[in-house]
PDB file of N, CA and C in Angstrom:
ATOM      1  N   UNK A   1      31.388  -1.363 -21.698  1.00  0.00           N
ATOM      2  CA  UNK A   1      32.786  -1.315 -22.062  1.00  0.00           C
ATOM      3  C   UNK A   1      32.876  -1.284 -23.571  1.00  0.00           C
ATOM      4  N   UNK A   2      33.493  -0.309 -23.725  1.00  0.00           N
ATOM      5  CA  UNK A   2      33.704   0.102 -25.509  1.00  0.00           C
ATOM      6  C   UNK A   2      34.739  -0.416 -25.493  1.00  0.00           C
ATOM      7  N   UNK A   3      34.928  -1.346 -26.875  1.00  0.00           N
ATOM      8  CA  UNK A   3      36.104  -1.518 -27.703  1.00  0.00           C
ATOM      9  C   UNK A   3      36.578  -0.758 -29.085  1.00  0.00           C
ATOM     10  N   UNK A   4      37.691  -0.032 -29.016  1.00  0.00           N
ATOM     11  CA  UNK A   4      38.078   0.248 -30.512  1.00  0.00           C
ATOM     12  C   UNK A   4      38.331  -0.355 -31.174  1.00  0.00           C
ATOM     13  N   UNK A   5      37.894   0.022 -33.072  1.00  0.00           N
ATOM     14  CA  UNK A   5      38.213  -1.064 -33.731  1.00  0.00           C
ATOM     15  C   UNK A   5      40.084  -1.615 -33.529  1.00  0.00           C
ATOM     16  N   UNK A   6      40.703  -0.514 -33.078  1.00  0.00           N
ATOM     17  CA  UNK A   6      42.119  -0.513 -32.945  1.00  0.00           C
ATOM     18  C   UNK A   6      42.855  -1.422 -31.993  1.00  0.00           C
ATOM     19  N   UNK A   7      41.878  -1.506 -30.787  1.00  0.00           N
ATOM     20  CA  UNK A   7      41.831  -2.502 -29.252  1.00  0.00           C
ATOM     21  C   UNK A   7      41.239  -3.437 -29.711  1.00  0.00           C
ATOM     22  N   UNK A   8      40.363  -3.831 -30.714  1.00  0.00           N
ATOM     23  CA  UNK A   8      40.055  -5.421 -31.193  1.00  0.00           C
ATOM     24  C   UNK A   8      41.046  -6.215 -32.096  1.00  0.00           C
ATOM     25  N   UNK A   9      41.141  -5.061 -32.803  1.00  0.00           N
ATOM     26  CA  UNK A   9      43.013  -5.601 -33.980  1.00  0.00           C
ATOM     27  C   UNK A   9      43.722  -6.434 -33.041  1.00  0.00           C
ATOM     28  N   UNK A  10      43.855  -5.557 -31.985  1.00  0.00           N
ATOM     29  CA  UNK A  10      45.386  -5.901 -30.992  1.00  0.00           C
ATOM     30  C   UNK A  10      45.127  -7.028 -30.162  1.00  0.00           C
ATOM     31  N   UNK A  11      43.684  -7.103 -29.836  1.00  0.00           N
ATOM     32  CA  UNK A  11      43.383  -8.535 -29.023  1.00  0.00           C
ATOM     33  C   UNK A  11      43.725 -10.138 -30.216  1.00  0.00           C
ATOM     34  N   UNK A  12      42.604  -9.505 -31.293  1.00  0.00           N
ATOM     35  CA  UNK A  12      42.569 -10.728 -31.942  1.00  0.00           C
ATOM     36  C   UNK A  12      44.156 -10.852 -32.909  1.00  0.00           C
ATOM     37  N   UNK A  13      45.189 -10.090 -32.673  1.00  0.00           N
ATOM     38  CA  UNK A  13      46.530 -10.572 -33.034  1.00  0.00           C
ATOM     39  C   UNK A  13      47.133 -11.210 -31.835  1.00  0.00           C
ATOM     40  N   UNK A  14      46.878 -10.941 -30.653  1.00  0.00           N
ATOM     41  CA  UNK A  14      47.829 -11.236 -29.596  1.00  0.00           C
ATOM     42  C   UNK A  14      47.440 -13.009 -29.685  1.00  0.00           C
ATOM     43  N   UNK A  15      45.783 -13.429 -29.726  1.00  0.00           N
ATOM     44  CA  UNK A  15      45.363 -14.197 -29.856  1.00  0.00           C
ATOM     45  C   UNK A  15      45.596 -15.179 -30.740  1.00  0.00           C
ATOM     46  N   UNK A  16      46.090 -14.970 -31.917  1.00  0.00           N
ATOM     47  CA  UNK A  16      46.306 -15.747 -33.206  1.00  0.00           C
ATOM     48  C   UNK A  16      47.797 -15.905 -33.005  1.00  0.00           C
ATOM     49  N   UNK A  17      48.603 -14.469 -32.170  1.00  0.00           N
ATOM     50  CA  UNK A  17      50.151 -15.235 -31.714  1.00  0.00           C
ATOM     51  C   UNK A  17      50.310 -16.553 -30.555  1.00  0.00           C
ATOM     52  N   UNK A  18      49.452 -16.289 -30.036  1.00  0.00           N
ATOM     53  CA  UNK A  18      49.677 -17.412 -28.792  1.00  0.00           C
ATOM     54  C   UNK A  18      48.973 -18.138 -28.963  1.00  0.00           C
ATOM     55  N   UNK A  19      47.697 -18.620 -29.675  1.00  0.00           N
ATOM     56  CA  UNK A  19      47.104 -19.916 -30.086  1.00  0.00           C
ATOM     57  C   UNK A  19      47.115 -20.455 -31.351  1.00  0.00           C
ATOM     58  N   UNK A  20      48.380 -19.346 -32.031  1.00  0.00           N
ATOM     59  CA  UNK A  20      48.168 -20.208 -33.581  1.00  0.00           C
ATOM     60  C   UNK A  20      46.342 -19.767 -34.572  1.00  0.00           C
ATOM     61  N   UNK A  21      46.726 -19.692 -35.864  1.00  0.00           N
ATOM     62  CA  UNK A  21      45.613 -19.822 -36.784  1.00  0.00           C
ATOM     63  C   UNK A  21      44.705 -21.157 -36.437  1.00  0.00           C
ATOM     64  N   UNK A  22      45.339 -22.383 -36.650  1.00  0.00           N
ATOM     65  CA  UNK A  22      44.681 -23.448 -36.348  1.00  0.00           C
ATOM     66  C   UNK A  22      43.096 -23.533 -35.542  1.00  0.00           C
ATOM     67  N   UNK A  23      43.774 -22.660 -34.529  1.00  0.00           N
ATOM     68  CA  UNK A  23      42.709 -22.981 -33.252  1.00  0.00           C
ATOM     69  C   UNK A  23      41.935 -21.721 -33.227  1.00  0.00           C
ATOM     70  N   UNK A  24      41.764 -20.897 -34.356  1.00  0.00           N
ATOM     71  CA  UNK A  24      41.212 -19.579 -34.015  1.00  0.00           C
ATOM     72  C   UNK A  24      39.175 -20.061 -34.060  1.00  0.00           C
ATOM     73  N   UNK A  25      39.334 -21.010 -34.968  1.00  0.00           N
ATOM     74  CA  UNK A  25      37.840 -21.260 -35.142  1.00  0.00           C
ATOM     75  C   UNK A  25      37.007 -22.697 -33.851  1.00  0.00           C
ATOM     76  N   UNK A  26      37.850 -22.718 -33.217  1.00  0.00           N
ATOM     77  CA  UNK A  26      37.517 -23.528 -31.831  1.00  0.00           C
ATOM     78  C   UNK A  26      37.142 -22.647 -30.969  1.00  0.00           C
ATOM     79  N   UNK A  27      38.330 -21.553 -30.948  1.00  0.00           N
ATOM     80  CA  UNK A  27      38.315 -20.589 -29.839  1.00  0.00           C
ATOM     81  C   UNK A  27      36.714 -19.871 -29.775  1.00  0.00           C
ATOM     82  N   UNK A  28      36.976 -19.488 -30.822  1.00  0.00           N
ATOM     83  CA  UNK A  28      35.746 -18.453 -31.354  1.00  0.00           C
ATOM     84  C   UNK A  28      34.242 -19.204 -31.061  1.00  0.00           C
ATOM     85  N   UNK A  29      33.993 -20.709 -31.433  1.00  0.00           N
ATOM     86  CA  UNK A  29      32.686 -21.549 -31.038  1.00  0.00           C
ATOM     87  C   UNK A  29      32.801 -21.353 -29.451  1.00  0.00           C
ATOM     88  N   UNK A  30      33.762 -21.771 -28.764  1.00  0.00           N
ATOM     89  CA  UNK A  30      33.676 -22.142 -26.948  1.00  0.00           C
ATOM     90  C   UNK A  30      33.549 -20.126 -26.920  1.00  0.00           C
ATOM     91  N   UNK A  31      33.916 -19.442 -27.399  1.00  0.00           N
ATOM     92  CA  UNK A  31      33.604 -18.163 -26.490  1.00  0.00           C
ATOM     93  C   UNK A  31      31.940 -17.647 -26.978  1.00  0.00           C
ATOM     94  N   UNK A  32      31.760 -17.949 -27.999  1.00  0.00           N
ATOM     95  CA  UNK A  32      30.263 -18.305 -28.914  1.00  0.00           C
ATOM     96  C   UNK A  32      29.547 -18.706 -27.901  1.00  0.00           C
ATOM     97  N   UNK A  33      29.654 -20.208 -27.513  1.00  0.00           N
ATOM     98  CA  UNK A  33      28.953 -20.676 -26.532  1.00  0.00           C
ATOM     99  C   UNK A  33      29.017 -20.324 -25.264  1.00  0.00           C
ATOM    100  N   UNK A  34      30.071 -20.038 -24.282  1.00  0.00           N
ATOM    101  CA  UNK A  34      29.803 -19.078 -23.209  1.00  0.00           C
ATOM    102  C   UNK A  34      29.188 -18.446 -22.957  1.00  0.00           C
ATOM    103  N   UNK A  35      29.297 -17.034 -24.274  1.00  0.00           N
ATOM    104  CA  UNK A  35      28.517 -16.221 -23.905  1.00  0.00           C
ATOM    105  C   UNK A  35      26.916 -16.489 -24.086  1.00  0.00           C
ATOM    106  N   UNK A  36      26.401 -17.419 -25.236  1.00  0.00           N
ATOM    107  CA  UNK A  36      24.857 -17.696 -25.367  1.00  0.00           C
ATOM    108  C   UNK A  36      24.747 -18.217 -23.318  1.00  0.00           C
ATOM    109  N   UNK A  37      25.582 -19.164 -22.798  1.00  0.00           N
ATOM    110  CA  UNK A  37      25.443 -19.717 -21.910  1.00  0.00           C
ATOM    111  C   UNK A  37      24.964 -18.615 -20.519  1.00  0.00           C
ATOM    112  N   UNK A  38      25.835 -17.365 -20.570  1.00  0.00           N
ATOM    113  CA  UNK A  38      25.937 -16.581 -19.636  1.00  0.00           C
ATOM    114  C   UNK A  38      24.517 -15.820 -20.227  1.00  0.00           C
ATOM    115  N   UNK A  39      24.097 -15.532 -21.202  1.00  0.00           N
ATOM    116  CA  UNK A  39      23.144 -14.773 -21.346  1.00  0.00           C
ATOM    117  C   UNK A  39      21.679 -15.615 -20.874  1.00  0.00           C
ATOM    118  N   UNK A  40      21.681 -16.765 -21.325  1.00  0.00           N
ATOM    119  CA  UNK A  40      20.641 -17.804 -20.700  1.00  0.00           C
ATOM    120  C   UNK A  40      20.437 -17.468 -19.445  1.00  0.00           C
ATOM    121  N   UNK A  41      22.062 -18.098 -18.628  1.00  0.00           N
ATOM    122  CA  UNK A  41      22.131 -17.630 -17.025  1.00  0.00           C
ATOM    123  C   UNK A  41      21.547 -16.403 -16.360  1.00  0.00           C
ATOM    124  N   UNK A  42      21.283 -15.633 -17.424  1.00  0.00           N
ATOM    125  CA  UNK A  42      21.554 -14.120 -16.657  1.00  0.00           C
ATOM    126  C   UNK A  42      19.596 -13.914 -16.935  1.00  0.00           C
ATOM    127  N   UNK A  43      19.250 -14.445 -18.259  1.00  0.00           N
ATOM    128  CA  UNK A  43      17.679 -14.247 -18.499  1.00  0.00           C
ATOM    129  C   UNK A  43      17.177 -15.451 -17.465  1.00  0.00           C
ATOM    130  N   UNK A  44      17.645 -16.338 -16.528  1.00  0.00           N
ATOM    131  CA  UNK A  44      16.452 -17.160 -15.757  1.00  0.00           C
ATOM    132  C   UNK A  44      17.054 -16.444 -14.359  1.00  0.00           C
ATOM    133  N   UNK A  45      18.098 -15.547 -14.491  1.00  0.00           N
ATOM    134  CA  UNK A  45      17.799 -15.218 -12.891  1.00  0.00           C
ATOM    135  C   UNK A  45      17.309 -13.854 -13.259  1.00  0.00           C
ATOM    136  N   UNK A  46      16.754 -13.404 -14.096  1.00  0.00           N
ATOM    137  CA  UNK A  46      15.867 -12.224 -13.899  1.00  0.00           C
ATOM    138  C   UNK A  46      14.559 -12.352 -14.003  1.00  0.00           C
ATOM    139  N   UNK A  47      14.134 -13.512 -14.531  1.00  0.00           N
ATOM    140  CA  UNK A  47      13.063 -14.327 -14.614  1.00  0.00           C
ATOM    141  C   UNK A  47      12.726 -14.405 -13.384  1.00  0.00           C
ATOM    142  N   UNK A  48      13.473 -14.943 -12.511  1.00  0.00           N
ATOM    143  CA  UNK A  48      13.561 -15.304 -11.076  1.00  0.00           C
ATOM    144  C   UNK A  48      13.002 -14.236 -10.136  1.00  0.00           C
ATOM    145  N   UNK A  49      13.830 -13.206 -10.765  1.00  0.00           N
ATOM    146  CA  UNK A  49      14.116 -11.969  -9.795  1.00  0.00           C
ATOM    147  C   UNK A  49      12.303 -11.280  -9.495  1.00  0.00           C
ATOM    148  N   UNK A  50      11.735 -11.028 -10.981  1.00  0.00           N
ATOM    149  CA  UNK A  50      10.595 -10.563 -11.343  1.00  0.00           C
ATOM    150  C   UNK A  50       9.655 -11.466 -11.263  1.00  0.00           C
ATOM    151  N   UNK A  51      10.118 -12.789 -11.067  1.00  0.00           N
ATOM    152  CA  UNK A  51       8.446 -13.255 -10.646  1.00  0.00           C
ATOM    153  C   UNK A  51       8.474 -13.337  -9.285  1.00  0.00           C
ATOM    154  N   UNK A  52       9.403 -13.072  -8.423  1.00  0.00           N
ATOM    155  CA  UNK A  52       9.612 -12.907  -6.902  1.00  0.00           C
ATOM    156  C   UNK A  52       8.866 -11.683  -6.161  1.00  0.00           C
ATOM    157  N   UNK A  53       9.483 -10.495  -7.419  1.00  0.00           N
ATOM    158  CA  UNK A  53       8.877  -9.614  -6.502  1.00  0.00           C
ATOM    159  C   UNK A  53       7.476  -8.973  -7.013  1.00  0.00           C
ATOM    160  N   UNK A  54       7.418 -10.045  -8.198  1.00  0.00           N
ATOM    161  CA  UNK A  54       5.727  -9.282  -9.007  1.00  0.00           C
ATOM    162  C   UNK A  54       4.889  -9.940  -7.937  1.00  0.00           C
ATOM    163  N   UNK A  55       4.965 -10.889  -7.305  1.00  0.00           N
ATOM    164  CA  UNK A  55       3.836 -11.550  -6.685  1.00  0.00           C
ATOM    165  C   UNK A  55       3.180 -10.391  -5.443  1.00  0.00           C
ATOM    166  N   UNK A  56       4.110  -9.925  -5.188  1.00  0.00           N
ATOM    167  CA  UNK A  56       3.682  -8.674  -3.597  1.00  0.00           C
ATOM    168  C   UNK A  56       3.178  -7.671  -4.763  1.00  0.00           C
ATOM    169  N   UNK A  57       3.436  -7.186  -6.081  1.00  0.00           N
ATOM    170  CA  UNK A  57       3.151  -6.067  -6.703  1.00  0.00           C
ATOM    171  C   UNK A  57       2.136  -6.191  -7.207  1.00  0.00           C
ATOM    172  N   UNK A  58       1.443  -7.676  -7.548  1.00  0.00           N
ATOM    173  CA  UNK A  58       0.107  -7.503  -8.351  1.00  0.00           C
ATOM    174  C   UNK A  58      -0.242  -8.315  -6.779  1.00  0.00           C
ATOM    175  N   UNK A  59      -0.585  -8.046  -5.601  1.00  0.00           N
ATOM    176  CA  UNK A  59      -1.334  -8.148  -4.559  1.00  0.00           C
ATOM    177  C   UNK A  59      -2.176  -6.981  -4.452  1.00  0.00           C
ATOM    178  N   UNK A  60      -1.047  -6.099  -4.337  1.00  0.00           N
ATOM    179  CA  UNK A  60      -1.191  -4.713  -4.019  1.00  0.00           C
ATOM    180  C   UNK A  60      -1.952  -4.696  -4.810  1.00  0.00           C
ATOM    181  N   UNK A  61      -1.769  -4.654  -6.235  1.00  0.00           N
ATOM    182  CA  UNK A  61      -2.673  -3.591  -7.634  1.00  0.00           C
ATOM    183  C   UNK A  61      -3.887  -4.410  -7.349  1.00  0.00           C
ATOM    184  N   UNK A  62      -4.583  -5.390  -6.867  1.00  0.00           N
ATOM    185  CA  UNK A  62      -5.526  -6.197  -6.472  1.00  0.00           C
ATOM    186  C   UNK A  62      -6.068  -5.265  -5.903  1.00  0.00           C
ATOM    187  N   UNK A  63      -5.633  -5.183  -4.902  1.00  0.00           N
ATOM    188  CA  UNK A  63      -6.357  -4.609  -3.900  1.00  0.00           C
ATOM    189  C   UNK A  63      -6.550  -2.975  -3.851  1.00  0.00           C
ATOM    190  N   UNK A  64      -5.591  -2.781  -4.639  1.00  0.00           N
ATOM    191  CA  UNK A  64      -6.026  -0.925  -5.239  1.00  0.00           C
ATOM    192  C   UNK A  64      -7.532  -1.227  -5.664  1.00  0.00           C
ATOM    193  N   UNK A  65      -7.182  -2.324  -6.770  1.00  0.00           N
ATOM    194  CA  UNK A  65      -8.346  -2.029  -8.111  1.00  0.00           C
ATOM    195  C   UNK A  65      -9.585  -2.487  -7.106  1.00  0.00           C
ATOM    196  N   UNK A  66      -9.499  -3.234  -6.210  1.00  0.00           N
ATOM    197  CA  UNK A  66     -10.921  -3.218  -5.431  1.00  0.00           C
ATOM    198  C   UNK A  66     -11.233  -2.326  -4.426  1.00  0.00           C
ATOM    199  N   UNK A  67     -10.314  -1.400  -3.711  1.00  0.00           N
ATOM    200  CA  UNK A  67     -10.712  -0.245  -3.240  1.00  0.00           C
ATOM    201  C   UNK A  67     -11.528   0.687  -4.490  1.00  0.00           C
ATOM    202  N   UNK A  68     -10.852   0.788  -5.334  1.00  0.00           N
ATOM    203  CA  UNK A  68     -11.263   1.472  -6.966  1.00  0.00           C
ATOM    204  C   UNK A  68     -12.375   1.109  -6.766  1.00  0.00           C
ATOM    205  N   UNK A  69     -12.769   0.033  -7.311  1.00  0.00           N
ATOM    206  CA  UNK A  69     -13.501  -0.260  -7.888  1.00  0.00           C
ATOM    207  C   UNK A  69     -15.020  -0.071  -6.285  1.00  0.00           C
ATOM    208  N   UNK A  70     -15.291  -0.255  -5.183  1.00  0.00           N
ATOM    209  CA  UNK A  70     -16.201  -0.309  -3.946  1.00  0.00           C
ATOM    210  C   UNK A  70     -16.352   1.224  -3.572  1.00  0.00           C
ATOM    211  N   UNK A  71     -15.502   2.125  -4.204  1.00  0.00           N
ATOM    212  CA  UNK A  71     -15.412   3.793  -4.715  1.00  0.00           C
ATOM    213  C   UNK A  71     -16.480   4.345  -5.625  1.00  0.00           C
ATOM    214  N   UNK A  72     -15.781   3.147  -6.726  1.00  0.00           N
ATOM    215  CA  UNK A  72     -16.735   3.868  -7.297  1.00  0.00           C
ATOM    216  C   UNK A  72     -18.400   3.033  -7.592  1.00  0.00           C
ATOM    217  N   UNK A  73     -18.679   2.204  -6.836  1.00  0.00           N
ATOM    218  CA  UNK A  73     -19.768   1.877  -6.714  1.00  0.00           C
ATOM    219  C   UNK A  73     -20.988   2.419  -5.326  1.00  0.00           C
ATOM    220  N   UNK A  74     -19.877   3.265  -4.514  1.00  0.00           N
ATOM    221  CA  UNK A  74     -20.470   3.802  -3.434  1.00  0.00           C
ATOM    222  C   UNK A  74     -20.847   5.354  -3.790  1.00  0.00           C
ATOM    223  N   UNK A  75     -22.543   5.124  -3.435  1.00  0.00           N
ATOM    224  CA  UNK A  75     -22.895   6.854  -4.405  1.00  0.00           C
ATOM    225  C   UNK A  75     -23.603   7.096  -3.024  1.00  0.00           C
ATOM    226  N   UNK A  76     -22.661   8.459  -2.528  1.00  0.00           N
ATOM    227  CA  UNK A  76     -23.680   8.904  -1.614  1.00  0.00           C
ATOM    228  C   UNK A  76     -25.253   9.167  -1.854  1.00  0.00           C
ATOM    229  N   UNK A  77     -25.331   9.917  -3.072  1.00  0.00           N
ATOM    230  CA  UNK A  77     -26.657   9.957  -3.476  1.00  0.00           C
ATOM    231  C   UNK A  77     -27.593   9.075  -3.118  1.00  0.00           C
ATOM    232  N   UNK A  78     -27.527   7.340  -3.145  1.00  0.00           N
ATOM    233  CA  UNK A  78     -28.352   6.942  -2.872  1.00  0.00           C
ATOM    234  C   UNK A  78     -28.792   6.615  -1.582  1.00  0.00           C
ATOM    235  N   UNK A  79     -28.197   6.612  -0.661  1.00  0.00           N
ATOM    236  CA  UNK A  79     -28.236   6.989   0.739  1.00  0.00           C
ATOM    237  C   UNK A  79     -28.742   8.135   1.039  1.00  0.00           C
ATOM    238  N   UNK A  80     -28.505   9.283   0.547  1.00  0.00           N
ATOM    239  CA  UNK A  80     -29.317  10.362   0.485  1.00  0.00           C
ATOM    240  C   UNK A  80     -31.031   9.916   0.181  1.00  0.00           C
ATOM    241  N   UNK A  81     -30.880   9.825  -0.916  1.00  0.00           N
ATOM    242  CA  UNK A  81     -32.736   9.215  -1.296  1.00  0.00           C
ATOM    243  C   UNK A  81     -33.386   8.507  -0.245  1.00  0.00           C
ATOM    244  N   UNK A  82     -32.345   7.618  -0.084  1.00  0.00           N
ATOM    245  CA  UNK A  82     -33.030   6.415   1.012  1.00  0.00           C
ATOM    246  C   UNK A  82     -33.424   7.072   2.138  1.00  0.00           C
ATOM    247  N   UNK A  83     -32.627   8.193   2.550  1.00  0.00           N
ATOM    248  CA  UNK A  83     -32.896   8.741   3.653  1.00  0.00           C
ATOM    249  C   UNK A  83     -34.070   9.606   3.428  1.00  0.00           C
ATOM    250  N   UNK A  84     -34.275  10.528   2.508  1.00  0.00           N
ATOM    251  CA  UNK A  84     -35.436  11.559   1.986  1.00  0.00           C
ATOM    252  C   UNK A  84     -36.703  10.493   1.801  1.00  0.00           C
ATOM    253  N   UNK A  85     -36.784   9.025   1.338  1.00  0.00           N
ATOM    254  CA  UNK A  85     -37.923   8.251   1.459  1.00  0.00           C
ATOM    255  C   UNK A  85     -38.506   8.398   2.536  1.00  0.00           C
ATOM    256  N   UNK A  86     -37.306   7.951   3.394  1.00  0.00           N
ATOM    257  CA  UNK A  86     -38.030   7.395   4.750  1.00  0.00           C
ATOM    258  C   UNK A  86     -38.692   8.510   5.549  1.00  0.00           C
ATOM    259  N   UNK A  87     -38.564  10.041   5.293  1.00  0.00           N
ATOM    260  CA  UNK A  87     -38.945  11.025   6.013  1.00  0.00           C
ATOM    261  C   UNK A  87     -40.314  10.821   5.411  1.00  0.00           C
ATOM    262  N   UNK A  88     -40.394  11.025   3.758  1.00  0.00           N
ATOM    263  CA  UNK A  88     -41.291  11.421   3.201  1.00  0.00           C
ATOM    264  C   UNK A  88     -42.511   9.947   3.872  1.00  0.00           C
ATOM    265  N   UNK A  89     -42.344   8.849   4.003  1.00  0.00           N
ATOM    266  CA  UNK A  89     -43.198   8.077   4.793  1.00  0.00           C
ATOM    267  C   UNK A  89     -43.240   8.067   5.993  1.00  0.00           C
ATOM    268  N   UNK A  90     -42.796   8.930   6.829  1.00  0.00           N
ATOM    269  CA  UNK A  90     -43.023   8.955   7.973  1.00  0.00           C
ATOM    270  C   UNK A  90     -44.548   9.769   8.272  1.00  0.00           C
ATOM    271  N   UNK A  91     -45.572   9.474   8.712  1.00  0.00           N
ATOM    272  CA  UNK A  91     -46.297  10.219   9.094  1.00  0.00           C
ATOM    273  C   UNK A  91     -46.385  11.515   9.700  1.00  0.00           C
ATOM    274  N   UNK A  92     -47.239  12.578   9.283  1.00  0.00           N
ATOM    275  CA  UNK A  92     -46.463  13.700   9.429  1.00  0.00           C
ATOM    276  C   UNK A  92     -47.728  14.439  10.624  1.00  0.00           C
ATOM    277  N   UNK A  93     -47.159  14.882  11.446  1.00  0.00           N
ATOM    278  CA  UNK A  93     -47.872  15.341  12.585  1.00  0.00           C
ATOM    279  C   UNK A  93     -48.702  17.063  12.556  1.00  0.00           C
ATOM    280  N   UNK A  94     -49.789  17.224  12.459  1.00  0.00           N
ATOM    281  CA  UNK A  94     -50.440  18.607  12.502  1.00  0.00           C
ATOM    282  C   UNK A  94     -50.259  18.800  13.937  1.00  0.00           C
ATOM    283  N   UNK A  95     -50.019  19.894  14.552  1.00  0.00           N
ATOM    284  CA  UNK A  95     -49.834  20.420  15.264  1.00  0.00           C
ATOM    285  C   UNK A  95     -51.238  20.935  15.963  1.00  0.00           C
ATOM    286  N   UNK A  96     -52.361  21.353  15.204  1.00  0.00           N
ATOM    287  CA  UNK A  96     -53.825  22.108  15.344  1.00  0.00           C
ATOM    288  C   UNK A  96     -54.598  20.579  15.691  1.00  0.00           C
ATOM    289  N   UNK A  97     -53.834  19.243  14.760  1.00  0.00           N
ATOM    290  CA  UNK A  97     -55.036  18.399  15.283  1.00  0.00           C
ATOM    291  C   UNK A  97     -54.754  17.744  17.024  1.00  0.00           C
ATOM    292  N   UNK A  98     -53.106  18.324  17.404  1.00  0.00           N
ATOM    293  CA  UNK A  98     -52.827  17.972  18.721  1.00  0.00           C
ATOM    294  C   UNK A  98     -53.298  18.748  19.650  1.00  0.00           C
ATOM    295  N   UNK A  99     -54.097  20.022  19.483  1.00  0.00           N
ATOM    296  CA  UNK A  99     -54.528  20.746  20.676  1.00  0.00           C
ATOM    297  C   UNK A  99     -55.680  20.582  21.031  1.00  0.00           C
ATOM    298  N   UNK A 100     -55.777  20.805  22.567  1.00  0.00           N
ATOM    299  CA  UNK A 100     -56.753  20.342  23.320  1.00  0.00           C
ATOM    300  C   UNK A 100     -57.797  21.405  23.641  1.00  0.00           C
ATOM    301  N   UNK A 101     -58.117  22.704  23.071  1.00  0.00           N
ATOM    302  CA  UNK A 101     -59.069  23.604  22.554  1.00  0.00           C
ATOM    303  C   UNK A 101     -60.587  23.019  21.795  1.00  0.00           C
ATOM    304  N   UNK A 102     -61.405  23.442  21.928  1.00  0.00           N
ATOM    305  CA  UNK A 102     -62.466  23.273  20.613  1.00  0.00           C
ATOM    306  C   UNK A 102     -62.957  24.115  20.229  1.00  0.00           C
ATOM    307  N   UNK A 103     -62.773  24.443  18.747  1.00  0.00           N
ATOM    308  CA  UNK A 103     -63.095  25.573  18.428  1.00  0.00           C
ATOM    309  C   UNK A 103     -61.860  26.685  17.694  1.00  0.00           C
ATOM    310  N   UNK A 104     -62.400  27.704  17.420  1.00  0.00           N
ATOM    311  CA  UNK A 104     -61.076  28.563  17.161  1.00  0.00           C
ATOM    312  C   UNK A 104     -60.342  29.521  18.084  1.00  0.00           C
ATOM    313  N   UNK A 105     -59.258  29.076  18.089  1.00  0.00           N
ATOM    314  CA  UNK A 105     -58.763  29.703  19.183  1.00  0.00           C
ATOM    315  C   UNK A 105     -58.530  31.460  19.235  1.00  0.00           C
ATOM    316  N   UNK A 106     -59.379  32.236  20.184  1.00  0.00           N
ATOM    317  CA  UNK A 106     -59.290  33.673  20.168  1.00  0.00           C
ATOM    318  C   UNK A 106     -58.620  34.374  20.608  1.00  0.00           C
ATOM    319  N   UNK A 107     -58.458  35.754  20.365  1.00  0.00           N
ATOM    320  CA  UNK A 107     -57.141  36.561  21.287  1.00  0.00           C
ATOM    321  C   UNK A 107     -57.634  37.699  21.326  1.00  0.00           C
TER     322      UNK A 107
END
C-alpha cells in the first residue's frame, strides 16, 4: 500500500485536529512500538513456519545426498574385474587332453 506524500499531509492533519499537538509525540512512540511489536510477531511465526517445514526438507536432501553419494561409489568396473579374475583362475580345460584316443588322430 502506497502512500502519497499528499495522503500523508491529510492523515497527519486530521490527526493533530482530533488529538491536539500535545499528544502527537505519545501517539507516534505507541504506533512506534506496535509496529516493532507486530514485526517481532510476524519474524517468530516465520521462524516457526520454516523450521516446521525444513525438518521434512533436509530429510529428504539426506537422503538424496546418500543415494548420491552409494552412486557414486558404485563402479561397475569393479565387478567387472572381479568377474574377469575369477574366469582367469578358473582352471582351464584342453579339450585333446580329454580324449580317449592314443596317438594322433587320422583321417
Amino acid at each position: 500500500m502506497e502512500l502519497s506524500i499528499g495522503e500523508m499531509l491529510m492523515i497527519a492533519l486530521a490527526i493533530v485536529v482530533l488529538f491536539g499537538p500535545n499528544k502527537l509525540p505519545q501517539i507516534a512512540r505507541d504506533l512506534g512500538e506496535g509496529v516493532r511489536k507486530m514485526r517481532g510477531a510476524m519474524e517468530d511465526v516465520k521462524t516457526e513456519i520454516l523450521k516446521e517445514t525444513d525438518n521434512p526438507v533436509s530429510e529428504i536432501k539426506r537422503e538424496i545426498d546418500k543415494v548420491k553419494q552409494a552412486a557414486m561409489d558404485f563402479n561397475p568396473l569393479t565387478e567387472l574385474d572381479k568377474e574377469a579374475l575369477a574366469r582367469r583362475e578358473e582352471p582351464k580345460v584342453n579339450l585333446a587332453d580329454n580324449d580317449t584316443h592314443e596317438g594322433p588322430v587320422s583321417r
